[in-house]
Protein backbone atom coordinates (compact mmCIF):
# COMPACT_ATOMS: atom_id res chain seq x y z
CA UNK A 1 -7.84 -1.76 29.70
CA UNK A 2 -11.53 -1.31 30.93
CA UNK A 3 -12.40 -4.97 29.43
CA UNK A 4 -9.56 -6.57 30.44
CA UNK A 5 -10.50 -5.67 34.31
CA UNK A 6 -14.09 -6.53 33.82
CA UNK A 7 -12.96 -10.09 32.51
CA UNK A 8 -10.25 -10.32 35.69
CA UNK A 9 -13.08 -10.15 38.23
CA UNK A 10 -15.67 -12.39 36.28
CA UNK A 11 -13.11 -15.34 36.41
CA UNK A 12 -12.19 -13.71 40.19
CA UNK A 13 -15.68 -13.96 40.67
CA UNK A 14 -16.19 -18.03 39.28
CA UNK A 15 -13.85 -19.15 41.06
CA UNK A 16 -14.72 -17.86 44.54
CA UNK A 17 -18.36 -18.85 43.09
CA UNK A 18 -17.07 -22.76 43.03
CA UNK A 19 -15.95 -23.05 46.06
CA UNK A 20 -18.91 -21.26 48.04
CA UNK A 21 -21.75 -22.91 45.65
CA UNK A 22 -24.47 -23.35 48.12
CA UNK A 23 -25.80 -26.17 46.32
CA UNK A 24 -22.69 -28.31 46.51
CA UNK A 25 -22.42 -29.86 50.00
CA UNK A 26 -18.69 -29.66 50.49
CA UNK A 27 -19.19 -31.45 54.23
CA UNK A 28 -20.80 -33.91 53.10
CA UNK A 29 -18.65 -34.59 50.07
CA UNK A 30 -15.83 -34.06 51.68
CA UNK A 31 -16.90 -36.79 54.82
CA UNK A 32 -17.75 -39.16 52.31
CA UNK A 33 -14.32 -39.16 50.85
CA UNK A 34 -12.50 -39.35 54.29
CA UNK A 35 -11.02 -36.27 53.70
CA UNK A 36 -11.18 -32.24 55.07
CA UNK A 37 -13.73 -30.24 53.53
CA UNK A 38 -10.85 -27.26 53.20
CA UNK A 39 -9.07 -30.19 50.92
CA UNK A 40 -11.77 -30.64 48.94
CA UNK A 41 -12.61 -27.02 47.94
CA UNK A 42 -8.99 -26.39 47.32
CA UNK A 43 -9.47 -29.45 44.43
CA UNK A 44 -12.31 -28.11 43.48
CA UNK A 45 -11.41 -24.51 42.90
CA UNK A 46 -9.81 -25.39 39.23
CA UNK A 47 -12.75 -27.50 38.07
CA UNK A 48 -15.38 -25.79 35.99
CA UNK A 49 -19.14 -27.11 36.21
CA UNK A 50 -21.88 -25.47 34.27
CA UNK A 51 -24.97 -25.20 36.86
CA UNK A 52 -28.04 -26.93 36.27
CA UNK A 53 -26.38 -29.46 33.27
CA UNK A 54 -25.03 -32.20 33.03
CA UNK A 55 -21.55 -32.10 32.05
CA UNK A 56 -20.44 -33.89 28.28
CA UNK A 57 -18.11 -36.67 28.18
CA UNK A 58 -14.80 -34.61 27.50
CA UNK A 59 -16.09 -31.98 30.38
CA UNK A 60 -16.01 -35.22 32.74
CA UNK A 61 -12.37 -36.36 31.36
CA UNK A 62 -10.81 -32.67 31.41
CA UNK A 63 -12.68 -32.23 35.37
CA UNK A 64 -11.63 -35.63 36.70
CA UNK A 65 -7.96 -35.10 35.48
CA UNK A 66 -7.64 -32.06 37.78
CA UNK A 67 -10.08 -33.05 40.32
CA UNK A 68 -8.83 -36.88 40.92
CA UNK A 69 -5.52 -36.36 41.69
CA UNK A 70 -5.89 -33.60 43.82
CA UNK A 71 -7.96 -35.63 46.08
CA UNK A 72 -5.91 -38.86 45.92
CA UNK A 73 -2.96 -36.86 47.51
CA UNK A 74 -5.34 -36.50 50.05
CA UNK A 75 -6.43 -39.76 50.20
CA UNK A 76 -5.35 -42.31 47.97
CA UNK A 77 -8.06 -44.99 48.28
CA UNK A 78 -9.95 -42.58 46.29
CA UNK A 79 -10.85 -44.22 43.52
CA UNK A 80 -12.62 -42.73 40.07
CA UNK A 81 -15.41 -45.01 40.68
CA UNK A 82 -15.75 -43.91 44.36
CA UNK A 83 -15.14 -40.47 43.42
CA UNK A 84 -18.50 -40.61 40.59
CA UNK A 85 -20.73 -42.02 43.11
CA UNK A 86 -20.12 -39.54 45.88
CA UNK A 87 -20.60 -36.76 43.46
CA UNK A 88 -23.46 -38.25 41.89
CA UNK A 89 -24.75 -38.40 45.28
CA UNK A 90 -24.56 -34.65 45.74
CA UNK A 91 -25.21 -33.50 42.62
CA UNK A 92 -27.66 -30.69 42.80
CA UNK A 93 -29.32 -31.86 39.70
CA UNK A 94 -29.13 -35.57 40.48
CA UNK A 95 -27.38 -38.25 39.38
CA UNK A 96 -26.84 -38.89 35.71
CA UNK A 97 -25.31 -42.38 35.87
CA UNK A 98 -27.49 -44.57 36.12
């Protein structure tokens, strides 16, 4: 019982983490994509980014298929292209397409 409540609040814990990252800037993100920041922290919330690294190919695929849609219901001129350079933008460890 005593593990299972200590694993509760670490994924409690992530998620608030993720959407009060103080390296990800939400505003700015958010402005860039014509949408509220509140809309794109709710998107966000599901994804999963590992600090500091860059994220592996099927990372990417399984983030952008929650991620994406989410936003496009928001706005839906966002496109996948538009949505990698805004977030390559702000990445907090830079850009890795190049």
């Amino acid at each position: 019982m005593r593990s299972g409540l200590v694993i509760f609040f670490m994924l409690l814990s992530q998620s608030a983490f993720a959407d009060q990252d103080p390296n990800r800037l939400t505003d700015r993100i958010a402005q860039d994509l014509q949408i509220e920041e509140a809309v794109f922290i709710e998107c966000f919330k599901p994804v999963n980014p590992e600090p500091d690294k860059y994220p592996s190919g099927a990372e990417q695929r399984a983030n952008k298929a929650i991620l994406l849609p989410c936003l496009q219901n928001a706005n839906p001129a966002i496109t996948n292209d538009r949505l990698d350079a805004v977030m390559d933008k702000y990445r907090p460890e830079g850009a890795f397409r190049k």
